[in-house]
C-alpha atoms as a PDB file:
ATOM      1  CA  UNK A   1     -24.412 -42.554  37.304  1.00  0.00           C
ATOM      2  CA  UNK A   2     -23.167 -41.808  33.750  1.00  0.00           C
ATOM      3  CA  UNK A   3     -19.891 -41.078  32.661  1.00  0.00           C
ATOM      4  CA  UNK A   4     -18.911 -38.126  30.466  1.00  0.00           C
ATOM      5  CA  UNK A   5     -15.940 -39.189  28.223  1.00  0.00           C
ATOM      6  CA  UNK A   6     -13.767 -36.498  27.503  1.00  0.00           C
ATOM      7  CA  UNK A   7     -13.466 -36.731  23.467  1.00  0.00           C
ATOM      8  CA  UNK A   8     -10.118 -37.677  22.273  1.00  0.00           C
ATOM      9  CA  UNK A   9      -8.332 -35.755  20.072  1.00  0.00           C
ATOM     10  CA  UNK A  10      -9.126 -38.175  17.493  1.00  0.00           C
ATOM     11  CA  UNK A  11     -12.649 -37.331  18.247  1.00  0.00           C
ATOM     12  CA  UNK A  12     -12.365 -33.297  17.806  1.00  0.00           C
ATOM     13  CA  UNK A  13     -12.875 -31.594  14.490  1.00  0.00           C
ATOM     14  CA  UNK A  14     -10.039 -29.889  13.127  1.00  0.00           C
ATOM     15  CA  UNK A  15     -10.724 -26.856  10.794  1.00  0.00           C
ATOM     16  CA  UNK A  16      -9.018 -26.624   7.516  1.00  0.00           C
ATOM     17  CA  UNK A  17      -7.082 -23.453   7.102  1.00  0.00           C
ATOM     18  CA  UNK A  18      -5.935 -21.875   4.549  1.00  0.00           C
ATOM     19  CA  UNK A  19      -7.227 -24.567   1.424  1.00  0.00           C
ATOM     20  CA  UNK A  20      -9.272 -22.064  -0.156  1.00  0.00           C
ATOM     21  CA  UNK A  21      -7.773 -18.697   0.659  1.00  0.00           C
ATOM     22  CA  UNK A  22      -9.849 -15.273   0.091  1.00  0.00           C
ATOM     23  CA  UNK A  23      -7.407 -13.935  -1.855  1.00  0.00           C
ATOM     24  CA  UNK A  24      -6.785 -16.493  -4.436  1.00  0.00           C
ATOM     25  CA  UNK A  25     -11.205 -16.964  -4.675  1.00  0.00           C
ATOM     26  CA  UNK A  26     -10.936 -13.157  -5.510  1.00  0.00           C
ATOM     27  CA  UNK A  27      -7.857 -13.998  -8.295  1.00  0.00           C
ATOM     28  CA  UNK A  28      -9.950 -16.614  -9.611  1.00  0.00           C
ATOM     29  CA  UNK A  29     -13.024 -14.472  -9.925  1.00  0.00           C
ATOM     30  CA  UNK A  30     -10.837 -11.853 -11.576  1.00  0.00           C
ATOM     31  CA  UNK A  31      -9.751 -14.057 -13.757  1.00  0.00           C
ATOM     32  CA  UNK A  32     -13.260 -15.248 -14.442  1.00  0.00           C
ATOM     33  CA  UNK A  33     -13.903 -11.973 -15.449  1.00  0.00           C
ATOM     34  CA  UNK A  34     -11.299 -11.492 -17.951  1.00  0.00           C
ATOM     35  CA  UNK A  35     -12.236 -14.380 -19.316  1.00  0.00           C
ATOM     36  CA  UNK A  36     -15.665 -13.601 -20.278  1.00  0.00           C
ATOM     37  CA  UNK A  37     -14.203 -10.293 -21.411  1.00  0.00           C
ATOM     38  CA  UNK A  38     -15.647  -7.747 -18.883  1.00  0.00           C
ATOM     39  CA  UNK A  39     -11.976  -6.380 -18.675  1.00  0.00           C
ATOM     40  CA  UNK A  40     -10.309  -6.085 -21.476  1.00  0.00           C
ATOM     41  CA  UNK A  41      -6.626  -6.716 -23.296  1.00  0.00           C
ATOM     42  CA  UNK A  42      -4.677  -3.596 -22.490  1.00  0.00           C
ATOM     43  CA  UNK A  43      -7.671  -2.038 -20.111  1.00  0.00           C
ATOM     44  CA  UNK A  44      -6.516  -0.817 -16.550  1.00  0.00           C
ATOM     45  CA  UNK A  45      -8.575  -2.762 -14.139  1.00  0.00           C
ATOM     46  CA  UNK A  46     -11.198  -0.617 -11.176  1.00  0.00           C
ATOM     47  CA  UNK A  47      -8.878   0.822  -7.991  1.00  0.00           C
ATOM     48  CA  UNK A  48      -8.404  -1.664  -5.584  1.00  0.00           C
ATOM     49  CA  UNK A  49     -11.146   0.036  -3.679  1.00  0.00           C
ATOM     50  CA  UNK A  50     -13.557   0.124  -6.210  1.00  0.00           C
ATOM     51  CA  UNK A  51     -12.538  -3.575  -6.175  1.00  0.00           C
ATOM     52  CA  UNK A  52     -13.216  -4.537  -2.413  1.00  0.00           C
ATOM     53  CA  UNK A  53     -16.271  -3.197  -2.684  1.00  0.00           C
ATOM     54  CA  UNK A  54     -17.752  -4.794  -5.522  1.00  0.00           C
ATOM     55  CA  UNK A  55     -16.660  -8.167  -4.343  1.00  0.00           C
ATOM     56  CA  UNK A  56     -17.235  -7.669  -0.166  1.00  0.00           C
ATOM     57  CA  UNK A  57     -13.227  -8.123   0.411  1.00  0.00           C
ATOM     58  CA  UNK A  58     -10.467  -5.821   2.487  1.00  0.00           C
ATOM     59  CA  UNK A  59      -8.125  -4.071  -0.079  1.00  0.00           C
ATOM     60  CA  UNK A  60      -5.285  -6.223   1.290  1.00  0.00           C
ATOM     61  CA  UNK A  61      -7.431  -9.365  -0.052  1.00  0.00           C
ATOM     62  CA  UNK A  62      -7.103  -7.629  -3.574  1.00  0.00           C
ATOM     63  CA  UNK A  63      -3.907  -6.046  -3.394  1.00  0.00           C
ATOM     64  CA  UNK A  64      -2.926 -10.207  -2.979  1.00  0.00           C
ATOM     65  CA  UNK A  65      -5.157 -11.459  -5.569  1.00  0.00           C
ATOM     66  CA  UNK A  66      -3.519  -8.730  -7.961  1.00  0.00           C
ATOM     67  CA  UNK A  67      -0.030 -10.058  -7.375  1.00  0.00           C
ATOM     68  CA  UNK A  68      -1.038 -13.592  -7.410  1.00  0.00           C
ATOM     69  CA  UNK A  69      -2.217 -12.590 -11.202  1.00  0.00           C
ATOM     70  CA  UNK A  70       0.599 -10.556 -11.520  1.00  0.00           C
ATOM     71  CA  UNK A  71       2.333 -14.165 -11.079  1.00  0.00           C
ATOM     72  CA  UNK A  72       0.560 -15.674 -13.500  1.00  0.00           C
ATOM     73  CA  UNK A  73       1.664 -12.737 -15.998  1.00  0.00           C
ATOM     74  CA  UNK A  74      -2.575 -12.021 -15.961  1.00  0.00           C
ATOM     75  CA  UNK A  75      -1.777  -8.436 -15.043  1.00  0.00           C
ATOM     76  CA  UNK A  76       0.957  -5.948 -14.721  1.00  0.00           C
ATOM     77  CA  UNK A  77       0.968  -3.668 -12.022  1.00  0.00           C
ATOM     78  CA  UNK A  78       2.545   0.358 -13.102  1.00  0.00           C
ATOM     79  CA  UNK A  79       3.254   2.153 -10.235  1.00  0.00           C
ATOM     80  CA  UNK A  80       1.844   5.238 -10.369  1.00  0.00           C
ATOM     81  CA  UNK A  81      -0.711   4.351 -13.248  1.00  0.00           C
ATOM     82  CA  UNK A  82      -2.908   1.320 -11.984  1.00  0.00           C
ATOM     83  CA  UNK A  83      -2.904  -2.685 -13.353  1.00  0.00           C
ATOM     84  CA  UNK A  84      -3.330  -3.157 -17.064  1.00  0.00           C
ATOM     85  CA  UNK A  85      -4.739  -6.693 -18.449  1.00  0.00           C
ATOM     86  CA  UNK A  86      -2.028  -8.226 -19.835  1.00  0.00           C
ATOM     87  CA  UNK A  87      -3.477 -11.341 -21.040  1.00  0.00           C
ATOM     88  CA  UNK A  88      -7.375 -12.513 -21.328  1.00  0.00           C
ATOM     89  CA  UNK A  89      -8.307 -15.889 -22.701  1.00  0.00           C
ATOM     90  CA  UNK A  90      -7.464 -15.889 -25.848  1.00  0.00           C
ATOM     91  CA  UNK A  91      -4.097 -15.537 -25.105  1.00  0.00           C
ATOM     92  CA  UNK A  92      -2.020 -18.663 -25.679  1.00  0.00           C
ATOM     93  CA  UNK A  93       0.081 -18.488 -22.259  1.00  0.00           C
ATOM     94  CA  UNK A  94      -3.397 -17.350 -20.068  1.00  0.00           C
ATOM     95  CA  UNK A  95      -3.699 -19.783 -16.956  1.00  0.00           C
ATOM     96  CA  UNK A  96      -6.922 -21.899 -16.829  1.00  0.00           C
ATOM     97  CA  UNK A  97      -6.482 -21.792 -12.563  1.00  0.00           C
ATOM     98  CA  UNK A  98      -5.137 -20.038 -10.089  1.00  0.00           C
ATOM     99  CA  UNK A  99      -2.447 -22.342  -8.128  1.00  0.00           C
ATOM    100  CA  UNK A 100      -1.716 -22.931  -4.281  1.00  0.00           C
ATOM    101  CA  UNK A 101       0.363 -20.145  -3.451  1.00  0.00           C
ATOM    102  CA  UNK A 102       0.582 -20.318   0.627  1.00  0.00           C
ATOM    103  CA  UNK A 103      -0.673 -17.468   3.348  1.00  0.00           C
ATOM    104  CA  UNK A 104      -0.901 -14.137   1.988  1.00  0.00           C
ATOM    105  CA  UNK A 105       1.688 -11.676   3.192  1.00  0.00           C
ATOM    106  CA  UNK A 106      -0.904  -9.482   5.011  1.00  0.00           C
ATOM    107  CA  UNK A 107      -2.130 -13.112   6.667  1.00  0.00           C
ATOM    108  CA  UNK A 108       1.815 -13.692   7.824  1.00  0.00           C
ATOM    109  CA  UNK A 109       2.587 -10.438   9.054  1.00  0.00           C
ATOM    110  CA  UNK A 110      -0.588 -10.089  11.068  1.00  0.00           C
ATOM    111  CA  UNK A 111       0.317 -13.492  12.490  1.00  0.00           C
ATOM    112  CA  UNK A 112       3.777 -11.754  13.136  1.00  0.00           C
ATOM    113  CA  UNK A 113       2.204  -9.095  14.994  1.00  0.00           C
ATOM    114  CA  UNK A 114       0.140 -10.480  17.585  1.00  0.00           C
ATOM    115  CA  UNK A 115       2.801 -13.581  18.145  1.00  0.00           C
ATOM    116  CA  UNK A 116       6.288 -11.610  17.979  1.00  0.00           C
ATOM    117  CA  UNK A 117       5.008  -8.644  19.932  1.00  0.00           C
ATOM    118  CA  UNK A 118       4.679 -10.702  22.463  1.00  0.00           C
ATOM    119  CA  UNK A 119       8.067 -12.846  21.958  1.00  0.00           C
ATOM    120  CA  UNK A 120       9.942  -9.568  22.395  1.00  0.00           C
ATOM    121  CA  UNK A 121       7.840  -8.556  26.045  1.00  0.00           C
ATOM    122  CA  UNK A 122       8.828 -12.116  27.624  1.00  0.00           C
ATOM    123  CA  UNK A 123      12.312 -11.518  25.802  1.00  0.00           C
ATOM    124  CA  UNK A 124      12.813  -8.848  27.635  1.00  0.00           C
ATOM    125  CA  UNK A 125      12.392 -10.615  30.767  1.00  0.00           C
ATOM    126  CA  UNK A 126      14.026 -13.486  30.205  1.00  0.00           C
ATOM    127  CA  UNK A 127      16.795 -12.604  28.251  1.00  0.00           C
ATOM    128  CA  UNK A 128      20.393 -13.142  29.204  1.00  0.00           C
ATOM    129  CA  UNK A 129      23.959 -11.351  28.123  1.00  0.00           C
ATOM    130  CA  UNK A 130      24.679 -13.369  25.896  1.00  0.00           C
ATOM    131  CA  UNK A 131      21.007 -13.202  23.991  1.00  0.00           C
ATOM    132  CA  UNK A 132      21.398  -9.800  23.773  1.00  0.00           C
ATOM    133  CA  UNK A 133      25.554 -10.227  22.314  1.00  0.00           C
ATOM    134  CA  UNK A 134      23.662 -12.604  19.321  1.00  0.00           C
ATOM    135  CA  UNK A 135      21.215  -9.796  18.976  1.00  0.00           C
ATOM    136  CA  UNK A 136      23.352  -7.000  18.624  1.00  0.00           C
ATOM    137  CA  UNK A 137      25.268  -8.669  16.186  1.00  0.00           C
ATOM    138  CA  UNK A 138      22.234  -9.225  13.993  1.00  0.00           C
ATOM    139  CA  UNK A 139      21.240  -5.731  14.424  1.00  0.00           C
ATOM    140  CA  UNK A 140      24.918  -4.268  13.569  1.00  0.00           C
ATOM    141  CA  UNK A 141      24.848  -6.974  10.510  1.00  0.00           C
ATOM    142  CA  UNK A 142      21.659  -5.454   9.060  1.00  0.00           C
ATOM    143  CA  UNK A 143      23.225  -1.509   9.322  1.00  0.00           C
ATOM    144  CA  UNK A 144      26.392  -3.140   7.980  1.00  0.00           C
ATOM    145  CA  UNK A 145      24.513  -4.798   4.790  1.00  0.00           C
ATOM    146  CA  UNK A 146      21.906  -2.052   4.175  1.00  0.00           C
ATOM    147  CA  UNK A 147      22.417  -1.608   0.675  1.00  0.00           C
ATOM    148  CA  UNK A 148      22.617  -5.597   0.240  1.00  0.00           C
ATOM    149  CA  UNK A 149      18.677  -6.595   0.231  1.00  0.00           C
ATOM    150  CA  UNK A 150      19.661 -10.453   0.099  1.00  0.00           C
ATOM    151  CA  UNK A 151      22.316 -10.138   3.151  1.00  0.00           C
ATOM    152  CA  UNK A 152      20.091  -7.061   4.751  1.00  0.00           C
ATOM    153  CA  UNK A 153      17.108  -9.685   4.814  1.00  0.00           C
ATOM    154  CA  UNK A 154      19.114 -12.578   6.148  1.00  0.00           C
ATOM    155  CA  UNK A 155      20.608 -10.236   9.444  1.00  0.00           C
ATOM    156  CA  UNK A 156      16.696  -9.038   9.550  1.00  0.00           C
ATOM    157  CA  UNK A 157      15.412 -12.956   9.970  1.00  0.00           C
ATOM    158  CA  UNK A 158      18.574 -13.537  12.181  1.00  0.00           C
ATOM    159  CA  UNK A 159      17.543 -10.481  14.524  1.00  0.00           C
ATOM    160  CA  UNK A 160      14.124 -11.738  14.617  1.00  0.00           C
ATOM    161  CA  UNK A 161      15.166 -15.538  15.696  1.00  0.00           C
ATOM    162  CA  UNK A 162      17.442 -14.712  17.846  1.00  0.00           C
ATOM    163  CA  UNK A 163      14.946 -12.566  20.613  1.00  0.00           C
ATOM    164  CA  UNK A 164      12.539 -15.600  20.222  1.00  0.00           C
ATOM    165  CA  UNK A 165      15.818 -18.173  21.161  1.00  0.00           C
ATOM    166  CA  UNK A 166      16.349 -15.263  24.311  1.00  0.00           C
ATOM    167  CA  UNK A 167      12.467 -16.944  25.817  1.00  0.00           C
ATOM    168  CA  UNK A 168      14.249 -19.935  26.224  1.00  0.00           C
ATOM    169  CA  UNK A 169      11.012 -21.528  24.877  1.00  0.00           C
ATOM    170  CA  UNK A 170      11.775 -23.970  22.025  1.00  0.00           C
ATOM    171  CA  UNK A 171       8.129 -23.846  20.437  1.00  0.00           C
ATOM    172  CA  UNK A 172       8.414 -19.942  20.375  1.00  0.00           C
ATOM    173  CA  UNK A 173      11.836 -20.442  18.089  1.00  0.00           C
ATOM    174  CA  UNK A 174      10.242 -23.194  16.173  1.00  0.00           C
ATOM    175  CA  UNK A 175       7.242 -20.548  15.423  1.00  0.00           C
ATOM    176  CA  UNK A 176       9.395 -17.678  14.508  1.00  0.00           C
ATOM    177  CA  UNK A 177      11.094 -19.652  12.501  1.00  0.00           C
ATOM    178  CA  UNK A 178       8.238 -21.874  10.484  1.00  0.00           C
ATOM    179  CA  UNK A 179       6.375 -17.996   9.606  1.00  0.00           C
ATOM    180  CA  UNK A 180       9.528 -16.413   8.591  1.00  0.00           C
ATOM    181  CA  UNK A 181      10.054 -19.552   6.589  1.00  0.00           C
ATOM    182  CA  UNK A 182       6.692 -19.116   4.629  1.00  0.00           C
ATOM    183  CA  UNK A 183       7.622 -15.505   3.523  1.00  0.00           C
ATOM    184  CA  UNK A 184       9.248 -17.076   0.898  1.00  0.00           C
ATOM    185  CA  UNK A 185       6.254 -17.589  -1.220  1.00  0.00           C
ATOM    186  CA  UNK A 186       6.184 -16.752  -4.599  1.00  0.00           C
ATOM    187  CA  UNK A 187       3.418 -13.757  -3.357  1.00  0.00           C
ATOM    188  CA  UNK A 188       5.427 -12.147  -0.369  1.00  0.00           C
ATOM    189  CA  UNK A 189       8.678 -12.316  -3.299  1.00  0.00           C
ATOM    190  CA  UNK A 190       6.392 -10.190  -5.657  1.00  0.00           C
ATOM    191  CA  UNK A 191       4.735  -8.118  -3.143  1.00  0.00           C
ATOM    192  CA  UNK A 192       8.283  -7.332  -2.187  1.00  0.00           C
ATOM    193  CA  UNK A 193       9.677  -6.335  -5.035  1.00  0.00           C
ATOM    194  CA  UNK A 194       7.117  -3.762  -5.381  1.00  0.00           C
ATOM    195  CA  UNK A 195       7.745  -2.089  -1.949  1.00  0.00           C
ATOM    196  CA  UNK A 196      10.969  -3.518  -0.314  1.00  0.00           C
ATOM    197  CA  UNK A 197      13.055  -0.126  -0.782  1.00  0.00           C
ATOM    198  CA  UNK A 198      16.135   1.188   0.936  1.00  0.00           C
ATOM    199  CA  UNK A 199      14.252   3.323   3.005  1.00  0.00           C
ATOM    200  CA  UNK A 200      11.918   0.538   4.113  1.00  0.00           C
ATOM    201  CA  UNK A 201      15.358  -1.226   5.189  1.00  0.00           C
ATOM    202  CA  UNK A 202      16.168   2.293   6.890  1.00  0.00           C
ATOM    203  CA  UNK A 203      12.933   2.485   8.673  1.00  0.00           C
ATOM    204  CA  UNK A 204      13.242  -1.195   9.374  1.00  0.00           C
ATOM    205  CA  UNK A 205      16.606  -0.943  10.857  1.00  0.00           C
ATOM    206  CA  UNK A 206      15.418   2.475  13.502  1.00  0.00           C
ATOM    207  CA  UNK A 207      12.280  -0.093  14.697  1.00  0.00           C
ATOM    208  CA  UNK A 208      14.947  -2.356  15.556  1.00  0.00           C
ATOM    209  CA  UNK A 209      16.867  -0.387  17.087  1.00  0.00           C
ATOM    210  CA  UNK A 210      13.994   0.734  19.238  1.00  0.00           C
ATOM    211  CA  UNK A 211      13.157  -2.521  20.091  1.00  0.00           C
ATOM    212  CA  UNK A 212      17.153  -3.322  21.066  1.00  0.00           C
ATOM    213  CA  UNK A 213      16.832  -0.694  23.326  1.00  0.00           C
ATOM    214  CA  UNK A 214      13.626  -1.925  25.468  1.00  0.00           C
ATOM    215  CA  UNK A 215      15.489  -5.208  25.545  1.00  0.00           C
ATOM    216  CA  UNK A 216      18.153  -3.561  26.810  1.00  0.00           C
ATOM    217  CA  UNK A 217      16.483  -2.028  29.467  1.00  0.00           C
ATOM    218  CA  UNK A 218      14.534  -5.191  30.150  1.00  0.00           C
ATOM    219  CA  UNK A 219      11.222  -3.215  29.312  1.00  0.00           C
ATOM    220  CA  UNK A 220       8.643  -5.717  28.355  1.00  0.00           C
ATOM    221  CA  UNK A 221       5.881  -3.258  27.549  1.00  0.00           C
ATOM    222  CA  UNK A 222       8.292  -1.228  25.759  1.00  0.00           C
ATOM    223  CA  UNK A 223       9.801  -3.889  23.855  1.00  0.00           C
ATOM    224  CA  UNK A 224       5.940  -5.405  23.302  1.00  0.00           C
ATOM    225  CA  UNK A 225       5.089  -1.696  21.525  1.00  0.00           C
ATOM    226  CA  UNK A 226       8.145  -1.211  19.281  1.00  0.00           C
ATOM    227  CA  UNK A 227       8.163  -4.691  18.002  1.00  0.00           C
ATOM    228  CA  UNK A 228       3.660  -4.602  16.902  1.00  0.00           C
ATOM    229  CA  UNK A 229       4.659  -0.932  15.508  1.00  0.00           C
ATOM    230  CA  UNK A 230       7.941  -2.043  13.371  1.00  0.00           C
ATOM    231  CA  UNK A 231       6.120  -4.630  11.867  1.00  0.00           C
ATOM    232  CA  UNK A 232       2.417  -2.546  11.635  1.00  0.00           C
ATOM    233  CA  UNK A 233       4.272  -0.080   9.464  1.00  0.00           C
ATOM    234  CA  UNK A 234       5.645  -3.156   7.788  1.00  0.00           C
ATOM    235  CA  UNK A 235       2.206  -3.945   6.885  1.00  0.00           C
ATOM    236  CA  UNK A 236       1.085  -0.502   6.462  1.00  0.00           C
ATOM    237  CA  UNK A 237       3.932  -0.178   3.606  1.00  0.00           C
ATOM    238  CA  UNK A 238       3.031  -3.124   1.894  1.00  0.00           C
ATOM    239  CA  UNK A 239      -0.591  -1.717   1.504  1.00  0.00           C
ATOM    240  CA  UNK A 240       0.266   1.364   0.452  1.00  0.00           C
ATOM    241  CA  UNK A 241      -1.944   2.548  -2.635  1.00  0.00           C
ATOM    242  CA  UNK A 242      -0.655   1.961  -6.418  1.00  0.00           C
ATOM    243  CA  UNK A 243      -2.713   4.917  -7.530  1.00  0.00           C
END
């Protein structure tokens, strides 16, 4: 009779993630373009919809590649106008590649929503007193700081960590933590200075709240809902149109 090994993990192909990232082929195609001259010095590029449908892409996948140019001082994005060419070519200081820059924000946060949604429903379960005394104080720190982005941010992560530490489950924390500790890319720190407001940090604080409460209540659909909806509107901000 013949035996069926069970492959090793050795034996298993692992696919590569993230080496060659939709967003940065669309920057470098961009780029490309500029190069060659099709957009001009000074010329406001097509709407990011005009955009994703020349090159077959979602409009997060060029509102990423626009701030990774906007990086490389390529572009400049005018709120309320559109993104001007700032530099083709010819221009001594024009970048000859576009560099690693890490998951996109949209990538992160979508990550965020299907793992964290869930972190808060078995949180809500699990949780004890004392989780939700760490919580609170998180919560209270990011009302207490709202007109501090740096210290406002730093509650926000805290709030965050601290519901994933109420599972109990170590690799839950260690996930929490390793995503929020990508969002400090040189991408998510452009994309939010664009749209990180005060009354994104006001919104931001009444979804926590919300979600507070269903851990309060030990409500794990309720706290599953309000935590995908704080950070789908999260996403929905960042992707808001520049013109």
């Amino acid at each position: 009779m013949a035996l069926h090994l069970i492959p090793s993990n050795d034996d298993v192909p692992v696919p590569k993630i993230g080496s060659d990232r939709s967003y940065q082929r669309l920057a470098a195609q961009i780029l490309a373009l500029i190069a060659q001259g099709e957009f001009k010095l000074g010329e406001r590029l097509p709407s990011e919809r005009a955009l994703a449908e020349r090159f077959d892409v979602s409009r997060t996948s060029v509102r990423e590649a626009m701030i990774a140019l906007e990086l490389q001082n390529v572009v400049e994005v005018r709120g309320g106008s559109g993104i001007y060419v700032t530099q083709t070519s010819g221009s001594a200081a024009a970048p000859s590649f576009m560099p690693e820059t890490g998951p996109g924000p949209f990538e992160l946060l979508r990550a965020r929503c299907l793992i964290e949604s869930e972190i808060a429903s078995v949180a809500a379960e699990t949780r004890k007193d004392g989780d939700l005394d760490l919580i609170f104080t998180a919560l209270s720190d990011m009302h207490e700081h709202m007109d501090d982005k740096e210290a406002n941010e730093a509650a926000d992560r805290l709030f965050h960590l601290r519901i994933a530490q109420a599972t109990g489950n170590s690799v839950l924390l260690q996930m929490v933590t390793a995503m929020w500790a990508q969002a400090r890319g040189p991408v998510w720190t452009k994309i939010e200075h664009h749209f990180h407001t005060p009354e994104l940090r006001l919104a931001s604080h009444a979804d926590h709240q919300r979600i507070f409460k269903a851990l309060l209540a030990r409500d794990p659909v309720a706290a599953r809902a309000a935590m995908r909806a704080h950070l789908e509107r999260v996403i929905s901000e960042f992707a808001q149109a520049w013109r």
